[in-house]
PDB file of N, CA and C in Angstrom:
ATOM      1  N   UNK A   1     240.433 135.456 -45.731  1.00  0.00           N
ATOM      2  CA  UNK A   1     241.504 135.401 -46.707  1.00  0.00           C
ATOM      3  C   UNK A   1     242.045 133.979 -46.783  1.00  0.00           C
ATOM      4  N   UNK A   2     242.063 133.431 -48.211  1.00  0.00           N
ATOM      5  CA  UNK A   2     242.647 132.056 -48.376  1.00  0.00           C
ATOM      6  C   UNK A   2     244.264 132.372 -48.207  1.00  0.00           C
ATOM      7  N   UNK A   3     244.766 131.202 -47.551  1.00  0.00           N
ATOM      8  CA  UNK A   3     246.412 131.577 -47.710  1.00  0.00           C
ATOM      9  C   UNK A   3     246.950 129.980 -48.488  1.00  0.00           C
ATOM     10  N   UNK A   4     246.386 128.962 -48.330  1.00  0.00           N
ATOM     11  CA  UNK A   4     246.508 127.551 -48.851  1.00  0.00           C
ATOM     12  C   UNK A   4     246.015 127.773 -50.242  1.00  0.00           C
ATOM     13  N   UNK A   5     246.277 127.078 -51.624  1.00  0.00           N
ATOM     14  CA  UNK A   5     245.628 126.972 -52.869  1.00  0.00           C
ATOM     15  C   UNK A   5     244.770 125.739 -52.688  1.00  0.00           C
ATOM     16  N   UNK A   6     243.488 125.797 -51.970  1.00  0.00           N
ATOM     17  CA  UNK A   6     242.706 124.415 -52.025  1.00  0.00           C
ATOM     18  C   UNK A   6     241.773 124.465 -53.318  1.00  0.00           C
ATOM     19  N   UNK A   7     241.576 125.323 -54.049  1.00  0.00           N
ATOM     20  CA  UNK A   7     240.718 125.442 -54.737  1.00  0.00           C
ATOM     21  C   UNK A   7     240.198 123.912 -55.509  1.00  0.00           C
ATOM     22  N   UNK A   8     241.376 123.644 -55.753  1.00  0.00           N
ATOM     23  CA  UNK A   8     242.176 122.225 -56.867  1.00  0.00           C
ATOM     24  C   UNK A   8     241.379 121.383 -56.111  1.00  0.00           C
ATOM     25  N   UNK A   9     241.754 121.195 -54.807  1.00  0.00           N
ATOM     26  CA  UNK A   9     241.296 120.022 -53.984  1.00  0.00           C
ATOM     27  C   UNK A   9     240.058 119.714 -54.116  1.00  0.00           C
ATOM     28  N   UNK A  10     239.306 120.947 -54.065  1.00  0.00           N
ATOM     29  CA  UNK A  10     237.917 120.810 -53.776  1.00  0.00           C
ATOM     30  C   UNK A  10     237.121 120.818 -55.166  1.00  0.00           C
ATOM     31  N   UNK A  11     238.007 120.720 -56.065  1.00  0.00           N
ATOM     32  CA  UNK A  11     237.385 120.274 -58.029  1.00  0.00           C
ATOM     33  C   UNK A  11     237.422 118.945 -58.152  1.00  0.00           C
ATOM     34  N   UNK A  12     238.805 118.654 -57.477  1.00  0.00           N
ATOM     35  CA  UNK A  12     239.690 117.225 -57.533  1.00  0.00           C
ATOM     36  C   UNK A  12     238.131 116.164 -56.458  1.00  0.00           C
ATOM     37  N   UNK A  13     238.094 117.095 -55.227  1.00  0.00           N
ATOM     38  CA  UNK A  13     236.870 116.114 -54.551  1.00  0.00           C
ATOM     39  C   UNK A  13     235.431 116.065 -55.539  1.00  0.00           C
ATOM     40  N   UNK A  14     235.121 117.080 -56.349  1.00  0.00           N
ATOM     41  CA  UNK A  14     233.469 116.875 -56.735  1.00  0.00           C
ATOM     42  C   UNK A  14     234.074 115.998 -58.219  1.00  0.00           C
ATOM     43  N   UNK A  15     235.039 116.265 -58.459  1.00  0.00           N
ATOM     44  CA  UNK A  15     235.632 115.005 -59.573  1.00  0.00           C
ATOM     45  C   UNK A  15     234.902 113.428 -59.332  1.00  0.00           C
ATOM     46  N   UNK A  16     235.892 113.343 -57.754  1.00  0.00           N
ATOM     47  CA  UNK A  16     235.943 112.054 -57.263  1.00  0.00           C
ATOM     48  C   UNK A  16     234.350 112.129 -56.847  1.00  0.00           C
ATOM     49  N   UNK A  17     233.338 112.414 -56.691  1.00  0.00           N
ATOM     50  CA  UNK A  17     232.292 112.054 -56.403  1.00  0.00           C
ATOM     51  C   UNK A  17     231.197 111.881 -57.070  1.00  0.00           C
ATOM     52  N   UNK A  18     231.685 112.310 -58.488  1.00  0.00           N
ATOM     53  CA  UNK A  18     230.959 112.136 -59.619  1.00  0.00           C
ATOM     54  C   UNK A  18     231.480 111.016 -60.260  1.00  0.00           C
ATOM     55  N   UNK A  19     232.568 110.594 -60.080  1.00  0.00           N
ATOM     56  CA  UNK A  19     232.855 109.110 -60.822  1.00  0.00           C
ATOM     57  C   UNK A  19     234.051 110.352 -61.888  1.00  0.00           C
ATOM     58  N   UNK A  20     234.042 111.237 -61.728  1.00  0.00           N
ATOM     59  CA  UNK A  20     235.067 111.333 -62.591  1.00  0.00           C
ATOM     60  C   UNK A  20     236.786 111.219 -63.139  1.00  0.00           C
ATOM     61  N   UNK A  21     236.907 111.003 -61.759  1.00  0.00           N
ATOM     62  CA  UNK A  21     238.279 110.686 -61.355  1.00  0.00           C
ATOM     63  C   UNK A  21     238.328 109.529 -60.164  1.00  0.00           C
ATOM     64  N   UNK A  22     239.056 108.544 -60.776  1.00  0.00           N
ATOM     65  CA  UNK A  22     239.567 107.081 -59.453  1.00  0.00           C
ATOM     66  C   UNK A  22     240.808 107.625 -59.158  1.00  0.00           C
ATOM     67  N   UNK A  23     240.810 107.782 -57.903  1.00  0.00           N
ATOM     68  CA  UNK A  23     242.621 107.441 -57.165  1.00  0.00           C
ATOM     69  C   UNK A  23     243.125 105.909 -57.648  1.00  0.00           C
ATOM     70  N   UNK A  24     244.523 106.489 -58.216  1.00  0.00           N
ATOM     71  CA  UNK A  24     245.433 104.835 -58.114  1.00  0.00           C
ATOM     72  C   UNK A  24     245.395 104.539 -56.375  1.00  0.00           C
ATOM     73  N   UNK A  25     245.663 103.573 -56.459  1.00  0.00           N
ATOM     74  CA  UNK A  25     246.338 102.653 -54.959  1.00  0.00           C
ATOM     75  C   UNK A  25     247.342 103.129 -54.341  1.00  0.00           C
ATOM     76  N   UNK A  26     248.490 103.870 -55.124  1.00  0.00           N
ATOM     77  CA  UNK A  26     249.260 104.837 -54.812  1.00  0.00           C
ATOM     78  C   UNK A  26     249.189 106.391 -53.924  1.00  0.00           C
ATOM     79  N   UNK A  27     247.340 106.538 -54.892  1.00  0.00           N
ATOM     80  CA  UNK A  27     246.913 107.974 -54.376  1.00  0.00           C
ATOM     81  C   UNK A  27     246.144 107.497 -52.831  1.00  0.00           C
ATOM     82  N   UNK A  28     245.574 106.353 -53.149  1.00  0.00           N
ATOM     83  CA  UNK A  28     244.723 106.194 -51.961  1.00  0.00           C
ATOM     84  C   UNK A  28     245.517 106.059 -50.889  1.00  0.00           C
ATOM     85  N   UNK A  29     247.001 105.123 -51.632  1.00  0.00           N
ATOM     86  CA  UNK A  29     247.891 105.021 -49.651  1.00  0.00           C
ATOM     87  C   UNK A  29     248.284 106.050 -49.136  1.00  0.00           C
ATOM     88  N   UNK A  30     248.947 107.281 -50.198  1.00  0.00           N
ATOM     89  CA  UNK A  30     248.896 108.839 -50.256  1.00  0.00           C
ATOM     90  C   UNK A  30     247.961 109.225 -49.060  1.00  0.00           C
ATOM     91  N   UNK A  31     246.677 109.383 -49.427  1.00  0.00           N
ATOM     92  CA  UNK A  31     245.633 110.034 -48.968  1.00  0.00           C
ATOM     93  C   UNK A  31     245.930 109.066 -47.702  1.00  0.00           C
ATOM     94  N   UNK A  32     245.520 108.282 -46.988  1.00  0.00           N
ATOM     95  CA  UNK A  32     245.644 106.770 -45.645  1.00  0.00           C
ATOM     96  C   UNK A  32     246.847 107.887 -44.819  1.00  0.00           C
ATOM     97  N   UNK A  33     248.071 107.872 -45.588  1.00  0.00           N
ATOM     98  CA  UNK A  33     248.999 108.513 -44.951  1.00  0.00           C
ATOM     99  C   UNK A  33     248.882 109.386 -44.106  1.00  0.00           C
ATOM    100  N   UNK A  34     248.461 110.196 -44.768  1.00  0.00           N
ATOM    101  CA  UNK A  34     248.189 111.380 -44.701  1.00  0.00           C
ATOM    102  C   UNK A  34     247.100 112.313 -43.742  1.00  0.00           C
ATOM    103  N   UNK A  35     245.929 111.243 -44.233  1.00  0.00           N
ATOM    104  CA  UNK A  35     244.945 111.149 -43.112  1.00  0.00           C
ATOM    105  C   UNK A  35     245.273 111.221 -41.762  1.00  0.00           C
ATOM    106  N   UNK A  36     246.059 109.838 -41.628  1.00  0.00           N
ATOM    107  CA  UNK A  36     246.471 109.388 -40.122  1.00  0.00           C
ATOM    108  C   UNK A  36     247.626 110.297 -39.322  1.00  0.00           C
ATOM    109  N   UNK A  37     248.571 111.252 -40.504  1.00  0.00           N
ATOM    110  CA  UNK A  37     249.700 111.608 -39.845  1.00  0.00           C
ATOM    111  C   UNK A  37     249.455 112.985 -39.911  1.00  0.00           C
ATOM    112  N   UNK A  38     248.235 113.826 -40.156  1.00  0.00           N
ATOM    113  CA  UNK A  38     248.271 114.952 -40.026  1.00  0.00           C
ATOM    114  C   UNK A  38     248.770 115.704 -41.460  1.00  0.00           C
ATOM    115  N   UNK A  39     248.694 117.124 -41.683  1.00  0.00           N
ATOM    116  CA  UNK A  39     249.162 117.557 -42.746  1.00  0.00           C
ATOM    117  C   UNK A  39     250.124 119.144 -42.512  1.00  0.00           C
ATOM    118  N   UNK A  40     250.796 118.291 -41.732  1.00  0.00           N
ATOM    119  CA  UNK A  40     252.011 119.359 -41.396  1.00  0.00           C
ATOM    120  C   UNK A  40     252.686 119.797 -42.652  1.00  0.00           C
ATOM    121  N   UNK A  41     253.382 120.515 -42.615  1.00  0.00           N
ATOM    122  CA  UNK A  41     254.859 120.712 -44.211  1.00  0.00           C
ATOM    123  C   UNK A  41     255.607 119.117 -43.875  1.00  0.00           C
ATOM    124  N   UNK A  42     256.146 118.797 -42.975  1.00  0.00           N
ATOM    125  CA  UNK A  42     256.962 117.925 -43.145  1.00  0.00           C
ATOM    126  C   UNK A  42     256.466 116.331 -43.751  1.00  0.00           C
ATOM    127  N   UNK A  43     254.983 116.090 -42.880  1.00  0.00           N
ATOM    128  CA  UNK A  43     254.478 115.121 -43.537  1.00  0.00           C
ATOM    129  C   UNK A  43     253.849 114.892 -44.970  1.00  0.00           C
ATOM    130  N   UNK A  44     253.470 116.366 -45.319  1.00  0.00           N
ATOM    131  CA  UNK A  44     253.083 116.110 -46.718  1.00  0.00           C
ATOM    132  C   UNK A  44     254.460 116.133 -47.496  1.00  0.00           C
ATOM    133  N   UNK A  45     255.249 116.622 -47.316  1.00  0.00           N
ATOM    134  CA  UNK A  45     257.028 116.643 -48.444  1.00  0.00           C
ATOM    135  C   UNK A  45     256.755 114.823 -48.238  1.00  0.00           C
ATOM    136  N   UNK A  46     256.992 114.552 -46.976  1.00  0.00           N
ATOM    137  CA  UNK A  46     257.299 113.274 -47.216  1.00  0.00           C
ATOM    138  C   UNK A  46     256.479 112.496 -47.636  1.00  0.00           C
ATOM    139  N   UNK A  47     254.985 112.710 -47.869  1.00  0.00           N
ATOM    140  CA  UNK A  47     254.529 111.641 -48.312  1.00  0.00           C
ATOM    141  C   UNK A  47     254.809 111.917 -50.166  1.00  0.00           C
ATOM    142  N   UNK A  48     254.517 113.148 -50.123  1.00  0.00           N
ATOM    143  CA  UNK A  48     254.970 113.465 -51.309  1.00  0.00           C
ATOM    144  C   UNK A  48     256.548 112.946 -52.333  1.00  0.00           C
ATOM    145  N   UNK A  49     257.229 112.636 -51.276  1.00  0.00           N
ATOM    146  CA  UNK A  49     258.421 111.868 -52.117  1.00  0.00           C
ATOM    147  C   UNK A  49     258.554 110.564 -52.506  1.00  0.00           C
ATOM    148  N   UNK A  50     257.134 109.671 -51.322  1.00  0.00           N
ATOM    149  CA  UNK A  50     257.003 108.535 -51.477  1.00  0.00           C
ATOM    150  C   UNK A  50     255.907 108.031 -52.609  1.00  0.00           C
ATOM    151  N   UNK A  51     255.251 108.872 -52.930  1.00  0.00           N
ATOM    152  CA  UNK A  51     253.557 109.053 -54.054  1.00  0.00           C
ATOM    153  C   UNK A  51     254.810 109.239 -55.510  1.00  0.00           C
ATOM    154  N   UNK A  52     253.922 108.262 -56.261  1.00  0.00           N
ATOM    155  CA  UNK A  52     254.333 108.625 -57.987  1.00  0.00           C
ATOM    156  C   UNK A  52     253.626 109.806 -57.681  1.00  0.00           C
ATOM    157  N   UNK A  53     253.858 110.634 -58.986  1.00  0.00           N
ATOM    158  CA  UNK A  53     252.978 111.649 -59.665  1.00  0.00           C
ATOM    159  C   UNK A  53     251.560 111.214 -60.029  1.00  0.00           C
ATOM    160  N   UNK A  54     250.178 112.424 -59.861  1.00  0.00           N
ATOM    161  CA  UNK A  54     249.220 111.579 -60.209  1.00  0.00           C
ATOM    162  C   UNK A  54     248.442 112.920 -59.932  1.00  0.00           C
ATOM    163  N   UNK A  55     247.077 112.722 -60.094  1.00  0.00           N
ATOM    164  CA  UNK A  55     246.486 114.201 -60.236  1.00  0.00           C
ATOM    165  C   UNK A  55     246.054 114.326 -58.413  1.00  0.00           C
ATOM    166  N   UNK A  56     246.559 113.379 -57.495  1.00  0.00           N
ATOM    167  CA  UNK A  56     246.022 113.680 -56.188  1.00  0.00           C
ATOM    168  C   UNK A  56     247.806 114.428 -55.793  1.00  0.00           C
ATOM    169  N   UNK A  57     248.972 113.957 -56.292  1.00  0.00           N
ATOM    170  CA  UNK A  57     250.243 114.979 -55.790  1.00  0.00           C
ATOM    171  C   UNK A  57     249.785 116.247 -56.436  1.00  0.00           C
ATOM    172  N   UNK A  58     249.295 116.166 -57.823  1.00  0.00           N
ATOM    173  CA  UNK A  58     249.346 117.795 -58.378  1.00  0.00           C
ATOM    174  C   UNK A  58     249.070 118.924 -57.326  1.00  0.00           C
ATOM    175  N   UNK A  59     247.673 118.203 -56.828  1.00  0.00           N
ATOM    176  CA  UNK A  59     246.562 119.236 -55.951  1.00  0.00           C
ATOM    177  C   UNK A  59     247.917 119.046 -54.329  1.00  0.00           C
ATOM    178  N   UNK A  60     248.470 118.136 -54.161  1.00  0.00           N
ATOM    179  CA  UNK A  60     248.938 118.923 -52.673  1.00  0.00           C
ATOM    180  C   UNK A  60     250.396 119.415 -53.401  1.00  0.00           C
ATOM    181  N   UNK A  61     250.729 119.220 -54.244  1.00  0.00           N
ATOM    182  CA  UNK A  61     252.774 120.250 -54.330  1.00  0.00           C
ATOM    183  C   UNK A  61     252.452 121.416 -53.770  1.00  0.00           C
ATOM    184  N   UNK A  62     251.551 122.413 -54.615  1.00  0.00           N
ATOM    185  CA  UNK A  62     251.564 123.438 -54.021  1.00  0.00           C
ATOM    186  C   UNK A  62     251.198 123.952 -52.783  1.00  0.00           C
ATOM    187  N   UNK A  63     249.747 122.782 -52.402  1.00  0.00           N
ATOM    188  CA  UNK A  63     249.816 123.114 -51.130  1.00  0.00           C
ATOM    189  C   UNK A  63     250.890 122.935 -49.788  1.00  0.00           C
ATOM    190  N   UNK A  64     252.017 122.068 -50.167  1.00  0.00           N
ATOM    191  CA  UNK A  64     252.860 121.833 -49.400  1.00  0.00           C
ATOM    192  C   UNK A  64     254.445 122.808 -49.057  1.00  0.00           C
ATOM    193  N   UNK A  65     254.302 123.319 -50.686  1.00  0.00           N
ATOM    194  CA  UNK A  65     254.963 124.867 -50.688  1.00  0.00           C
ATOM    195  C   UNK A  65     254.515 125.406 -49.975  1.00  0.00           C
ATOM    196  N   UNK A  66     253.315 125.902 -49.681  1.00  0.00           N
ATOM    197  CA  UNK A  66     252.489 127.135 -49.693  1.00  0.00           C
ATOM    198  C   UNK A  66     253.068 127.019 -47.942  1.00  0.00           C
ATOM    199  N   UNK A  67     252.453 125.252 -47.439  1.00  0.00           N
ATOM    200  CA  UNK A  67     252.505 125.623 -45.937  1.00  0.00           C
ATOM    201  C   UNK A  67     254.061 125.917 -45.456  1.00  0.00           C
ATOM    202  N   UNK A  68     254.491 125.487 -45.943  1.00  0.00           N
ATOM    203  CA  UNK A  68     256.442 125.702 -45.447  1.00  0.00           C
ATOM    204  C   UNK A  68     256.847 127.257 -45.799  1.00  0.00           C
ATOM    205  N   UNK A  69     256.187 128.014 -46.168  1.00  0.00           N
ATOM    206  CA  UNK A  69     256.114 129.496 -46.167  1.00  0.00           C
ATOM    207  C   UNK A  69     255.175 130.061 -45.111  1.00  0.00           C
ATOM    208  N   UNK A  70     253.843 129.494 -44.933  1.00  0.00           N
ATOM    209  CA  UNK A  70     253.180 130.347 -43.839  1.00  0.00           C
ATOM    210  C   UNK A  70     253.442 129.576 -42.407  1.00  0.00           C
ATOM    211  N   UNK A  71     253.491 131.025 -41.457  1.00  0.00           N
ATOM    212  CA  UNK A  71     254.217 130.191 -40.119  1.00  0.00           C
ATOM    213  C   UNK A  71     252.774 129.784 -39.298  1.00  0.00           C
ATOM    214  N   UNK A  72     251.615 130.381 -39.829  1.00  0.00           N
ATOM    215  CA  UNK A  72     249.913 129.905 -39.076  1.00  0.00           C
ATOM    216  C   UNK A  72     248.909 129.369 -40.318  1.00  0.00           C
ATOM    217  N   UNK A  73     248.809 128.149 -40.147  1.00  0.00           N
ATOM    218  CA  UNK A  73     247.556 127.842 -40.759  1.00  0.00           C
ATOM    219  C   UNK A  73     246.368 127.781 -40.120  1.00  0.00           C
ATOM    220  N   UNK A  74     244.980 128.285 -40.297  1.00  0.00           N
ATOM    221  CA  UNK A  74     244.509 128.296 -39.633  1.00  0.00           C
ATOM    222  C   UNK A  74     243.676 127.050 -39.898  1.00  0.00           C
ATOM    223  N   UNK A  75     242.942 126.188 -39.272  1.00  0.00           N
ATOM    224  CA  UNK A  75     242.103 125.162 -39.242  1.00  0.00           C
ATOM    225  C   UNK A  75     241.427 124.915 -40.825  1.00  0.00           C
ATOM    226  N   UNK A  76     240.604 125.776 -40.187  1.00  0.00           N
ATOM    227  CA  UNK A  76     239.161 126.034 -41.391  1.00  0.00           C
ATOM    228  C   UNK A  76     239.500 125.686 -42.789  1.00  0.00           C
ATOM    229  N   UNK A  77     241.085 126.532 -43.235  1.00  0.00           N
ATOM    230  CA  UNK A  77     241.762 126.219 -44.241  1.00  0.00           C
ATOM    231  C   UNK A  77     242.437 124.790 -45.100  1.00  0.00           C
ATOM    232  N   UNK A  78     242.503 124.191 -43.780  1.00  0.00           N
ATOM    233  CA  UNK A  78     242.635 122.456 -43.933  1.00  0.00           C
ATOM    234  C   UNK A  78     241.695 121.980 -44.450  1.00  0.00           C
ATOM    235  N   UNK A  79     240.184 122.043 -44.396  1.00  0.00           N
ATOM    236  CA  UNK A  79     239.277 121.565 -44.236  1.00  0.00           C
ATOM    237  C   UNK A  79     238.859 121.107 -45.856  1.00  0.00           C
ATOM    238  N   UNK A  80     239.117 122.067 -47.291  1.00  0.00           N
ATOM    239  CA  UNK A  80     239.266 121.049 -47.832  1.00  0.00           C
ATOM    240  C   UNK A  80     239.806 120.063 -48.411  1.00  0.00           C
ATOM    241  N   UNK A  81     241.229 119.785 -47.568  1.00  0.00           N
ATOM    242  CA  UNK A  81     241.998 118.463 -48.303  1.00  0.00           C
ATOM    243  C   UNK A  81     241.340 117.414 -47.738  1.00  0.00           C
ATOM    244  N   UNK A  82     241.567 117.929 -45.727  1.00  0.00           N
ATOM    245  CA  UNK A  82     241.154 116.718 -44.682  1.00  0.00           C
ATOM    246  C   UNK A  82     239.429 116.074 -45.496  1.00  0.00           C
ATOM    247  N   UNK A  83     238.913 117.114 -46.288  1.00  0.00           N
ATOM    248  CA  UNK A  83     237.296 116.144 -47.162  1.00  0.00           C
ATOM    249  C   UNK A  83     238.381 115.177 -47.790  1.00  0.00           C
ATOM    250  N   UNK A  84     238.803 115.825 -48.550  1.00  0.00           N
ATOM    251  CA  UNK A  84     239.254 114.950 -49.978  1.00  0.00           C
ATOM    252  C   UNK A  84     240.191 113.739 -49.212  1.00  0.00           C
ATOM    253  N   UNK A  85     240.837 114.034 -48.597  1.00  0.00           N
ATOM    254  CA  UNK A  85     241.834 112.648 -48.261  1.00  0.00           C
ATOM    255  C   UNK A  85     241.071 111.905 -47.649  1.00  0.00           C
ATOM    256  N   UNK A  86     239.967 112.409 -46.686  1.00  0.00           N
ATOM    257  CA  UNK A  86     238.821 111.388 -46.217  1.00  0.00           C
ATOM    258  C   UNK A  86     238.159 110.711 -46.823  1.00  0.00           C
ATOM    259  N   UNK A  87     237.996 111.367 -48.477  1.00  0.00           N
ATOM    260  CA  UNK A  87     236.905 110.373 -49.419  1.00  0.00           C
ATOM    261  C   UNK A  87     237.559 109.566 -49.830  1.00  0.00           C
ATOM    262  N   UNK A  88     238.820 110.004 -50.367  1.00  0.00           N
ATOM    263  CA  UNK A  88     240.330 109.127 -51.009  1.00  0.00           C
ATOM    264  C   UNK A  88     240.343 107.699 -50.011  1.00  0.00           C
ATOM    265  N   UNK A  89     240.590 108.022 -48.772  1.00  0.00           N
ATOM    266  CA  UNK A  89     241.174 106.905 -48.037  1.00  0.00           C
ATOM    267  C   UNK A  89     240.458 105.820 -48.080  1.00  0.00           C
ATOM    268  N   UNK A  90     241.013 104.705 -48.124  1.00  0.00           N
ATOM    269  CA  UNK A  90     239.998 103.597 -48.448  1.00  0.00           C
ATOM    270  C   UNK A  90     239.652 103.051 -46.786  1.00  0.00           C
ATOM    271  N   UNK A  91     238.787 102.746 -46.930  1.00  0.00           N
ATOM    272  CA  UNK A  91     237.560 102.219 -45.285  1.00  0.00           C
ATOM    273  C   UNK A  91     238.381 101.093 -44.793  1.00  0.00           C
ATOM    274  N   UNK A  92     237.945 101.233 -43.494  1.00  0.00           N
ATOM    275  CA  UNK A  92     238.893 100.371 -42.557  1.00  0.00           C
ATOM    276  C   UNK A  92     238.295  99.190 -42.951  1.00  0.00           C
TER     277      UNK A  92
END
């Protein structure tokens, strides 16, 4: 059973791998953030207040609702933002 809405994420990733969608610099520091600090409720609100709007906030608002309602996420369920913010993030 899905309890996260990743669906988005994982359109939003075969987007980005087809050339169909670029992250702004905004989305990519987004994604960097995010990467590095985990994707708790608290860290995504906050990165989320610091990100303009852009089609990489669309895909996490809800997921950031979603987690501040469920008290267990389970792993597996992460798995497809942690792709997408991994492709997002720009290389060391």
């Amino acid at each position: 059973m899905t309890i996260l809405p990743v669906r988005d994420a994982e359109l939003l990733l075969a987007e980005y791998n087809a050339g169909a969608w670029m992250p702004t610099a905004a989305e990519r520091a987004l994604a960097e953030s995010l990467a590095f600090s985990g994707l708790s409720p608290s860290s995504l609100r906050a990165g989320l207040r610091q990100a303009p709007p852009g089609r990489l906030w669309d895909v996490l608002a809800p997921v950031t609702a979603a987690t501040e309602t469920t008290a267990v996420i389970p792993s597996e369920e992460l798995l497809p933002l942690r792709r997408l913010l991994d492709a997002v993030t720009p290389p060391p």
